[in-house]
PDB file of N, CA and C in Angstrom:
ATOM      1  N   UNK A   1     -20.265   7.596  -3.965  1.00  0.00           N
ATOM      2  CA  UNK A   1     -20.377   8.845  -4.703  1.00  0.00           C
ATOM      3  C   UNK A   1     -19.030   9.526  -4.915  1.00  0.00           C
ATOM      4  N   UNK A   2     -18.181   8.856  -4.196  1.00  0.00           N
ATOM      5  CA  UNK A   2     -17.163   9.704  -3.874  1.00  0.00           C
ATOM      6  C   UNK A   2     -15.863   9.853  -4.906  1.00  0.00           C
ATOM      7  N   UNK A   3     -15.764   8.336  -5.760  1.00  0.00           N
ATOM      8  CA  UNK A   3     -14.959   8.208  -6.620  1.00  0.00           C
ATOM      9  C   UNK A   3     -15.619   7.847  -8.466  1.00  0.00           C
ATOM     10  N   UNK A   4     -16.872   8.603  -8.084  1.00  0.00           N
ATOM     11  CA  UNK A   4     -17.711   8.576  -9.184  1.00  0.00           C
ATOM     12  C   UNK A   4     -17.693  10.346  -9.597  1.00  0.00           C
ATOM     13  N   UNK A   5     -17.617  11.205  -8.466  1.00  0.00           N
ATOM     14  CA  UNK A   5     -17.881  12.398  -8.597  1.00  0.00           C
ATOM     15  C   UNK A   5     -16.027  12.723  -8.523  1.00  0.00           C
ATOM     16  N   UNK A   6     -15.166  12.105  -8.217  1.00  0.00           N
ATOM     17  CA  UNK A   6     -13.938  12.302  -8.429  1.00  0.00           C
ATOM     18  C   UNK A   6     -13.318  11.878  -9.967  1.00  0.00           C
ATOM     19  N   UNK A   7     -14.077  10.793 -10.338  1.00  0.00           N
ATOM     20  CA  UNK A   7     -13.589  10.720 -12.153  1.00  0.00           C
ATOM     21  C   UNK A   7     -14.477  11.610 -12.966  1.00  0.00           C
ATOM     22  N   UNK A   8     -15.318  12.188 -12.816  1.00  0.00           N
ATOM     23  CA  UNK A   8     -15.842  13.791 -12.865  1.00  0.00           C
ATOM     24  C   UNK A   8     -14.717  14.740 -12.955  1.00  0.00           C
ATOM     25  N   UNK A   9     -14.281  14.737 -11.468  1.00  0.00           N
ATOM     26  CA  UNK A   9     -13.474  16.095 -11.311  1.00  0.00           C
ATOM     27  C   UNK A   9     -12.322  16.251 -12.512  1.00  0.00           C
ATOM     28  N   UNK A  10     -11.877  15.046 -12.820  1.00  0.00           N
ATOM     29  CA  UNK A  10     -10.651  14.286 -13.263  1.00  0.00           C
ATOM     30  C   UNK A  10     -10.952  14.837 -14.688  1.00  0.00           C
ATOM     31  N   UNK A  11     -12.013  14.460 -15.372  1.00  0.00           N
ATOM     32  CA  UNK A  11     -12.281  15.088 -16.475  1.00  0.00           C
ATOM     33  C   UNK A  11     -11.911  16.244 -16.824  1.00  0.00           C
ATOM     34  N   UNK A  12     -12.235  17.341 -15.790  1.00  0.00           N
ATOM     35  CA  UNK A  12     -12.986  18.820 -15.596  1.00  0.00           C
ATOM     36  C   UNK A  12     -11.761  19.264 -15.584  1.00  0.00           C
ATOM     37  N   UNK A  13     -10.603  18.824 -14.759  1.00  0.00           N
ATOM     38  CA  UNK A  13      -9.520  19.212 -14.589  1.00  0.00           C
ATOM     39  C   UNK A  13      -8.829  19.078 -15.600  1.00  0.00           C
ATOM     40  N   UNK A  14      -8.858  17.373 -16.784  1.00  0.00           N
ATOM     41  CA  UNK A  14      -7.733  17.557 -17.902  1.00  0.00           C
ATOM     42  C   UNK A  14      -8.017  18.226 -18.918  1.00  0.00           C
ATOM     43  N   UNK A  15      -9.658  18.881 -18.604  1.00  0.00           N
ATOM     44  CA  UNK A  15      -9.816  19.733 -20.055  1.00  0.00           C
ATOM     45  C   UNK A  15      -9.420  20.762 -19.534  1.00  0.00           C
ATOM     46  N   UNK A  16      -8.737  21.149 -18.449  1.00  0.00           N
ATOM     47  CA  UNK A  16      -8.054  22.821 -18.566  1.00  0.00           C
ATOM     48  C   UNK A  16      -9.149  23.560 -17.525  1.00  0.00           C
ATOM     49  N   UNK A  17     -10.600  23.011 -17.418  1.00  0.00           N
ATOM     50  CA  UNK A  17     -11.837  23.838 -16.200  1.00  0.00           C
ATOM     51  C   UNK A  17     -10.925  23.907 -15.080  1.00  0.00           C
ATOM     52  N   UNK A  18     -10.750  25.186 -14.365  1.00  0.00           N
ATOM     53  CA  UNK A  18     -10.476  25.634 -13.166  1.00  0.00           C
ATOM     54  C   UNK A  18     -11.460  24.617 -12.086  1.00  0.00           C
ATOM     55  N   UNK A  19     -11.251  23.880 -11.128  1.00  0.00           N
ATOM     56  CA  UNK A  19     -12.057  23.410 -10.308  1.00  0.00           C
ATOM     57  C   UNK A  19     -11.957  24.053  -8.594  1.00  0.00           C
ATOM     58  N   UNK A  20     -13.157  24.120  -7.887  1.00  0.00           N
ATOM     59  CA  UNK A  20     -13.127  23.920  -6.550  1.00  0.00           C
ATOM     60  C   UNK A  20     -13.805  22.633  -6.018  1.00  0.00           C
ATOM     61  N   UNK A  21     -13.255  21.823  -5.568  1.00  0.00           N
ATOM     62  CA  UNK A  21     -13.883  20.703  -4.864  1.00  0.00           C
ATOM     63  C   UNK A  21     -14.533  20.670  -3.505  1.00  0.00           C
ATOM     64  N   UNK A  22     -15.819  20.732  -3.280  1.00  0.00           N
ATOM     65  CA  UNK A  22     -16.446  20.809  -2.302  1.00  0.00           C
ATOM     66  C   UNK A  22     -16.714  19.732  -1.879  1.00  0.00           C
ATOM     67  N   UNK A  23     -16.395  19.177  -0.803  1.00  0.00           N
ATOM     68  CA  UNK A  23     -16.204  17.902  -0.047  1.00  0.00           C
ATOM     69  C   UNK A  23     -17.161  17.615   0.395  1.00  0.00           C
ATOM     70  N   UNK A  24     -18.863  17.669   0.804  1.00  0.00           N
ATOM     71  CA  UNK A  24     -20.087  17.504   1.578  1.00  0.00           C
ATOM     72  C   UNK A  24     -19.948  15.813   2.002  1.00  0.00           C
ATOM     73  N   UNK A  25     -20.542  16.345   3.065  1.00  0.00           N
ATOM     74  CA  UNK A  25     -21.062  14.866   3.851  1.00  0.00           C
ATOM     75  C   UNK A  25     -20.008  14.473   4.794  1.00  0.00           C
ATOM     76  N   UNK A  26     -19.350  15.436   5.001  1.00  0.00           N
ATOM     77  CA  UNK A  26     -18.395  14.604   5.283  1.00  0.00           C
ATOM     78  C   UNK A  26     -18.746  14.071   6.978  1.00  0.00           C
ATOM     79  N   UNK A  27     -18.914  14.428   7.833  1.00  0.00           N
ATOM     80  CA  UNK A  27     -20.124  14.234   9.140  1.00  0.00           C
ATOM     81  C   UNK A  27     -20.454  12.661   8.637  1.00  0.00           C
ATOM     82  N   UNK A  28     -20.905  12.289   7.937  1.00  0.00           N
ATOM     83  CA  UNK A  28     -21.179  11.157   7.467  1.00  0.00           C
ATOM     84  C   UNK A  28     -20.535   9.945   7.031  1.00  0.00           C
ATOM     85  N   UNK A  29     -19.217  10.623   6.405  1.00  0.00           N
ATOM     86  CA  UNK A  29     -17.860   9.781   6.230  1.00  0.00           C
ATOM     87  C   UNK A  29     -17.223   9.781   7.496  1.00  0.00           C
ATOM     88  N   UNK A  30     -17.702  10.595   8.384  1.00  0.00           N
ATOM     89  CA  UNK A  30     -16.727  10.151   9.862  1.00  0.00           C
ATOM     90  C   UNK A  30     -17.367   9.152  10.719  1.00  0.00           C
ATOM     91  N   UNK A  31     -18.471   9.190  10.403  1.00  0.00           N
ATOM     92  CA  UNK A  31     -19.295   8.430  11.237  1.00  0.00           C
ATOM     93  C   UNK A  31     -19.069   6.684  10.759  1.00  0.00           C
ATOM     94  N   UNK A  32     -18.927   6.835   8.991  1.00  0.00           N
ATOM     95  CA  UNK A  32     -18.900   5.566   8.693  1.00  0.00           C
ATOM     96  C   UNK A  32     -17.276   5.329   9.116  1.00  0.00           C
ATOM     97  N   UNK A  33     -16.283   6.534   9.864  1.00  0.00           N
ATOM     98  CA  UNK A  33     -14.664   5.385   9.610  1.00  0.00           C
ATOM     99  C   UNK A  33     -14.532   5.631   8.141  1.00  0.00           C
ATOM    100  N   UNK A  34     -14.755   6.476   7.724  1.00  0.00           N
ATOM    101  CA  UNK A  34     -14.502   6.992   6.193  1.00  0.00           C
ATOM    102  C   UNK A  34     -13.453   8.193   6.745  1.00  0.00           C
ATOM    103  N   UNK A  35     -11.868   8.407   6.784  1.00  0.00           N
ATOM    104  CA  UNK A  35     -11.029   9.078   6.808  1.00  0.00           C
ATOM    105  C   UNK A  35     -10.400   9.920   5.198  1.00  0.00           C
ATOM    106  N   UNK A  36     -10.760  11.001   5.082  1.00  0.00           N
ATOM    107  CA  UNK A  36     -10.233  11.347   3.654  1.00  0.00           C
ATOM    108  C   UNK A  36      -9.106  12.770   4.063  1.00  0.00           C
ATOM    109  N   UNK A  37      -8.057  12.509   3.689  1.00  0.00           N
ATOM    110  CA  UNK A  37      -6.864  13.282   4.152  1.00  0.00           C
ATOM    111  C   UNK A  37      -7.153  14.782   2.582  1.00  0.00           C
ATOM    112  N   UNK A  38      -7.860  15.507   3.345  1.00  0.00           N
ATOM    113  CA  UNK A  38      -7.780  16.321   2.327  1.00  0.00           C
ATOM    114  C   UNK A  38      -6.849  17.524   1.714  1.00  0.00           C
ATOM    115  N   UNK A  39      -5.527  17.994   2.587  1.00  0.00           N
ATOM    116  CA  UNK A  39      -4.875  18.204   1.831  1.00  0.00           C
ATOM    117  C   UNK A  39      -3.718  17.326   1.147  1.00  0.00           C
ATOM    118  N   UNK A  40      -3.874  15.939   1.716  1.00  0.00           N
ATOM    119  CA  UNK A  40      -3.191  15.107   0.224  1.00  0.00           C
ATOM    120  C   UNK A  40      -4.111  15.073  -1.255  1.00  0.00           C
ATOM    121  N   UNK A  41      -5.153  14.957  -0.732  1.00  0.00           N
ATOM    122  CA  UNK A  41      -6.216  15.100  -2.119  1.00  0.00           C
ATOM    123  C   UNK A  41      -6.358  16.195  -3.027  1.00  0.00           C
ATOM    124  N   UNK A  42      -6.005  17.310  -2.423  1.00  0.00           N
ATOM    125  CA  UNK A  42      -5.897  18.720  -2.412  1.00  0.00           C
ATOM    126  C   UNK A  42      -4.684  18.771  -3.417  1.00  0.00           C
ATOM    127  N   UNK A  43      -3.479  18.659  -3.026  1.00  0.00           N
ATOM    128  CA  UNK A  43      -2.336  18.143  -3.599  1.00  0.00           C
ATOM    129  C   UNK A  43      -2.474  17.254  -4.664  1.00  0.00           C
ATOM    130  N   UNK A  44      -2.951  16.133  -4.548  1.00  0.00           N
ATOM    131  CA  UNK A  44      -2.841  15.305  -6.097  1.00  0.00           C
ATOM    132  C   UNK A  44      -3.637  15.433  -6.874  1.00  0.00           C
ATOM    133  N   UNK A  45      -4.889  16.457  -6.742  1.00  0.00           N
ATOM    134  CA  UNK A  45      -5.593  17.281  -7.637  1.00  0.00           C
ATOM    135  C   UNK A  45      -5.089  18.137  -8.453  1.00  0.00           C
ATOM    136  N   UNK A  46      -4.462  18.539  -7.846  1.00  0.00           N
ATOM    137  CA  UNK A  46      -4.024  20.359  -8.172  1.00  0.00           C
ATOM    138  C   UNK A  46      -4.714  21.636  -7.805  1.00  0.00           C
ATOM    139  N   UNK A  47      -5.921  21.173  -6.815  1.00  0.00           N
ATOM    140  CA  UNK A  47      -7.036  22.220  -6.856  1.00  0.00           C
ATOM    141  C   UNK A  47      -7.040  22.416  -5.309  1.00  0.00           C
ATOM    142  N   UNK A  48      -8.184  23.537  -5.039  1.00  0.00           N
ATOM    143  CA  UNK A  48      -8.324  23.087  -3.360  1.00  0.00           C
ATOM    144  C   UNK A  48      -9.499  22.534  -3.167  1.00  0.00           C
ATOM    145  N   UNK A  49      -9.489  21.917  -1.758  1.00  0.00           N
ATOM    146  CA  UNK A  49     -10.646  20.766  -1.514  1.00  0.00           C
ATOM    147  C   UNK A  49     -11.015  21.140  -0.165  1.00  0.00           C
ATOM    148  N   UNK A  50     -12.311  21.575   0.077  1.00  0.00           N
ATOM    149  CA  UNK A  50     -13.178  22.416   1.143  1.00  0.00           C
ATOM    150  C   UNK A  50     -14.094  21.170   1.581  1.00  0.00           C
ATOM    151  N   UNK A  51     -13.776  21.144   2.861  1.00  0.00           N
ATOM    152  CA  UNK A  51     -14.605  19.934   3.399  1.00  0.00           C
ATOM    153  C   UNK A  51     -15.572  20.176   4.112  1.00  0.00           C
ATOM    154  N   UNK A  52     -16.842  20.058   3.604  1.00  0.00           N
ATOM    155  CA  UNK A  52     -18.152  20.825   3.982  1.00  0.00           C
ATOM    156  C   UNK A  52     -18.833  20.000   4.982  1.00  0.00           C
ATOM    157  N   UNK A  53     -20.091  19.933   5.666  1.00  0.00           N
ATOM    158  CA  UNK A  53     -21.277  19.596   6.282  1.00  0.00           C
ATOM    159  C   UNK A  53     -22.488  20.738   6.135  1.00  0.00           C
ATOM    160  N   UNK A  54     -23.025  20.890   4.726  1.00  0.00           N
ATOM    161  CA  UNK A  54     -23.550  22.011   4.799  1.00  0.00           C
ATOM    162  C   UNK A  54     -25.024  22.023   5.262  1.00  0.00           C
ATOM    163  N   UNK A  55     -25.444  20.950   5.934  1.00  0.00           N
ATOM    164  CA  UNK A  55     -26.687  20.916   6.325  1.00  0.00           C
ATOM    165  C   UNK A  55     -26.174  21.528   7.947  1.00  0.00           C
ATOM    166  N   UNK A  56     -25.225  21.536   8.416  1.00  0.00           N
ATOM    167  CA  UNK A  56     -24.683  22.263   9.669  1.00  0.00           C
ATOM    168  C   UNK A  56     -24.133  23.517   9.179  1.00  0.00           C
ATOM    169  N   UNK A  57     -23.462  23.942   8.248  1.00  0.00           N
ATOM    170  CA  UNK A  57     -23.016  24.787   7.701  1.00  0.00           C
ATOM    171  C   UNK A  57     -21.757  25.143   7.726  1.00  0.00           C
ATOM    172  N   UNK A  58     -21.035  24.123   8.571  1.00  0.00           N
ATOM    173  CA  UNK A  58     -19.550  24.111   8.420  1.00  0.00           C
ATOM    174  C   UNK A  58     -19.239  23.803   7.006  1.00  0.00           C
ATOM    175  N   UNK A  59     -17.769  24.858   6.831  1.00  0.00           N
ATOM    176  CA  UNK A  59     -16.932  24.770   6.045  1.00  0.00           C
ATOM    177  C   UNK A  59     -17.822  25.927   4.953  1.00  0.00           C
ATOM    178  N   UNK A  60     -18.827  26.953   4.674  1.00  0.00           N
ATOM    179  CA  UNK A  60     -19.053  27.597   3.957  1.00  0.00           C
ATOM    180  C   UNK A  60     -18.444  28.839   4.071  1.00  0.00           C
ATOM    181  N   UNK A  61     -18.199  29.575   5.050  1.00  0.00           N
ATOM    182  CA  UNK A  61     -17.074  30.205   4.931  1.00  0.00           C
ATOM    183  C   UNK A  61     -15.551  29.825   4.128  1.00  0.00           C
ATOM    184  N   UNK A  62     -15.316  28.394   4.342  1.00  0.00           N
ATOM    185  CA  UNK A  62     -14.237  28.438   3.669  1.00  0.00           C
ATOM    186  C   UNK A  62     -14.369  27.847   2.161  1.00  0.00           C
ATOM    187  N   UNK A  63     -15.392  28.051   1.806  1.00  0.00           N
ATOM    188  CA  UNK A  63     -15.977  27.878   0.521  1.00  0.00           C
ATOM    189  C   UNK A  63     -15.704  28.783  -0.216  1.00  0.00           C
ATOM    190  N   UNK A  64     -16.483  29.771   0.174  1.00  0.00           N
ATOM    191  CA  UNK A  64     -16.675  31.331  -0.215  1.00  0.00           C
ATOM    192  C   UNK A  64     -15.323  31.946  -0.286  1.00  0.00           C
ATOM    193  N   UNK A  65     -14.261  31.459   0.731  1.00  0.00           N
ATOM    194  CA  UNK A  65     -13.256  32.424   0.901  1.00  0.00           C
ATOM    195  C   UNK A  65     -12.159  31.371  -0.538  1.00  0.00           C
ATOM    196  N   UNK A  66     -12.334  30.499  -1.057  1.00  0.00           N
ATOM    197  CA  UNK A  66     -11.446  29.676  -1.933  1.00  0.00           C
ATOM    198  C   UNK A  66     -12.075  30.281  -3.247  1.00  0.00           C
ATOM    199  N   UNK A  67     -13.600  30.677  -3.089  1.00  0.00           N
ATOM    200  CA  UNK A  67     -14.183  31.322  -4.662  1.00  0.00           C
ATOM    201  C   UNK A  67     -13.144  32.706  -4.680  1.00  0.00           C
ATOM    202  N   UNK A  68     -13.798  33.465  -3.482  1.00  0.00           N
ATOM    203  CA  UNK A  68     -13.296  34.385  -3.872  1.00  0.00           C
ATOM    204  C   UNK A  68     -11.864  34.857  -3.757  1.00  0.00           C
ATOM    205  N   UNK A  69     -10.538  33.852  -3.641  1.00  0.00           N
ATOM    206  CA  UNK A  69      -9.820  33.765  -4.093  1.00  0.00           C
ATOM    207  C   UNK A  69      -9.724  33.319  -5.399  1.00  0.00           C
ATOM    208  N   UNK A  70     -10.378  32.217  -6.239  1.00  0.00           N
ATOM    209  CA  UNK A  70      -9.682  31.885  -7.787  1.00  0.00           C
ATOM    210  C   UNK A  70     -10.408  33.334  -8.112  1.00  0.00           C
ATOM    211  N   UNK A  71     -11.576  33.695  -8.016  1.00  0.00           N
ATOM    212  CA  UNK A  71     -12.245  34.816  -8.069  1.00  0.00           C
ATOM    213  C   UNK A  71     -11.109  36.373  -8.809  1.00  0.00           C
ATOM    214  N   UNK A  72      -9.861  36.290  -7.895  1.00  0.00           N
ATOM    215  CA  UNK A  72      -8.558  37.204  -7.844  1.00  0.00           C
ATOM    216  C   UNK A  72      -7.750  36.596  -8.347  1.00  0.00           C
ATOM    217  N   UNK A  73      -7.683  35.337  -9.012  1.00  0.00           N
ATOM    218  CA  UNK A  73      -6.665  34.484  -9.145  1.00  0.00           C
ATOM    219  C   UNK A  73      -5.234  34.644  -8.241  1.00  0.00           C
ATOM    220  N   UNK A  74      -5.892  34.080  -7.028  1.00  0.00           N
ATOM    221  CA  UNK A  74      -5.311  34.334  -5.949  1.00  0.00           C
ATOM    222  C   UNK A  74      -4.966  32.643  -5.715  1.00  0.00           C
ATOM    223  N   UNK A  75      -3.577  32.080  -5.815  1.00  0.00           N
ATOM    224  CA  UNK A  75      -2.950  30.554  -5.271  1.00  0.00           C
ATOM    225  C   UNK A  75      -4.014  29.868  -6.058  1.00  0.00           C
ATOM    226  N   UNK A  76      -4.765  29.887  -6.986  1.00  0.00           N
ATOM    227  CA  UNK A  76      -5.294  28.413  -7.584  1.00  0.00           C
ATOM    228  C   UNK A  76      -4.668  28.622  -9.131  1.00  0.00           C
ATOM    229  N   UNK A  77      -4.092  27.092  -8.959  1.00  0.00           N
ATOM    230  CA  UNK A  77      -3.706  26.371 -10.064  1.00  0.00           C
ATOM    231  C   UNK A  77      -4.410  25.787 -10.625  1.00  0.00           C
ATOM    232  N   UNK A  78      -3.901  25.580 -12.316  1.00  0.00           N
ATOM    233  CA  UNK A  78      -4.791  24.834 -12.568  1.00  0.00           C
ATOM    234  C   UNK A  78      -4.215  23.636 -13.340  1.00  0.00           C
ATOM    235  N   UNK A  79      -4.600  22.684 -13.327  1.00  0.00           N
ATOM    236  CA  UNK A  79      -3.906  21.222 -13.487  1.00  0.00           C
ATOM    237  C   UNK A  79      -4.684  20.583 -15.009  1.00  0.00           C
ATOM    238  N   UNK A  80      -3.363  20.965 -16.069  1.00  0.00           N
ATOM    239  CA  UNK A  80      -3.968  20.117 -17.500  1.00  0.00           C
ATOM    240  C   UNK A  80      -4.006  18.710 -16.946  1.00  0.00           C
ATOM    241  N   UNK A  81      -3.795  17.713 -16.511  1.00  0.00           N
ATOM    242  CA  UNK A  81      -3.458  16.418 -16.300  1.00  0.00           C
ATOM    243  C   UNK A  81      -2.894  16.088 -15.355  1.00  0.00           C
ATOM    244  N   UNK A  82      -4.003  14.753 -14.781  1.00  0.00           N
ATOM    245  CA  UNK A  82      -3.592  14.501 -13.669  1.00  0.00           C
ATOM    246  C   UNK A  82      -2.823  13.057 -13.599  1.00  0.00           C
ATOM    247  N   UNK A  83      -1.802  13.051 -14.207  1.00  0.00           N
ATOM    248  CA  UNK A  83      -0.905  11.548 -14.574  1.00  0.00           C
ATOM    249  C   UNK A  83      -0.232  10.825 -12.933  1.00  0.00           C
ATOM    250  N   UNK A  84      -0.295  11.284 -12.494  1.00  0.00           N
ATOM    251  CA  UNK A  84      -0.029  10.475 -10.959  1.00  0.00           C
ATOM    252  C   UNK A  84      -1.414   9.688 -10.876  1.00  0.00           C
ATOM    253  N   UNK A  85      -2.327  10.065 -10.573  1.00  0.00           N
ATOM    254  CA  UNK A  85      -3.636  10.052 -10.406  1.00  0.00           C
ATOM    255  C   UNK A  85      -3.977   8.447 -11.128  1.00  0.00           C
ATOM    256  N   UNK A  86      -3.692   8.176 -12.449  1.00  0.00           N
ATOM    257  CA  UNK A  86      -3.916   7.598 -12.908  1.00  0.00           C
ATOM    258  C   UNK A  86      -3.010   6.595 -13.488  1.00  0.00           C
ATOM    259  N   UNK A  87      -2.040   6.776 -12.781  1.00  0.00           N
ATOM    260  CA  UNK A  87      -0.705   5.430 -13.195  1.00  0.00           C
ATOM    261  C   UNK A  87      -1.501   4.911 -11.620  1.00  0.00           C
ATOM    262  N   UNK A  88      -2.322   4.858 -10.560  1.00  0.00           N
ATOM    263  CA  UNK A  88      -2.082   3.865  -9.538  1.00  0.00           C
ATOM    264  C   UNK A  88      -3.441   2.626  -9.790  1.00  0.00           C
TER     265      UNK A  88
END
């Protein structure tokens, strides 16, 4: 799901959409040995990336607190094109 809902994001991002990336499952990617370094991802997005378990409810606070920062346009960028991304 993960790089199906990431050439999604990829879209969303080169048409100019402001994104927040909400990371879920992740409880699940640890379990499988699924390691995802999210502020490198964070970084070669351009966006921020909130790494949830929301059936526990971690990480919704820091959900809420990244809305209601772009919310103020408070530190979110926004990324016409993501050309690193896609030269690898």
């Amino acid at each position: 799901n993960l790089e199906r809902n990431l050439y999604l994001t990829l879209q969303l991002l080169e048409l100019g959409i402001p994104c927040i990336v909400a990371l879920n499952m992740l409880d699940i990617a640890e379990k499988q040995n699924i390691r995802i370094e999210i502020d490198a991802l964070s970084a070669r997005l351009g966006c921020p990336v909130i790494p949830l378990v929301s059936t526990r409810g971690r990480g919704i606070e820091a959900l809420k607190l990244a809305i209601d920062r772009y919310k103020a346009n408070e530190n979110v960028e926004l990324v016409h094109y993501a050309q690193p991304l896609l030269n690898e």
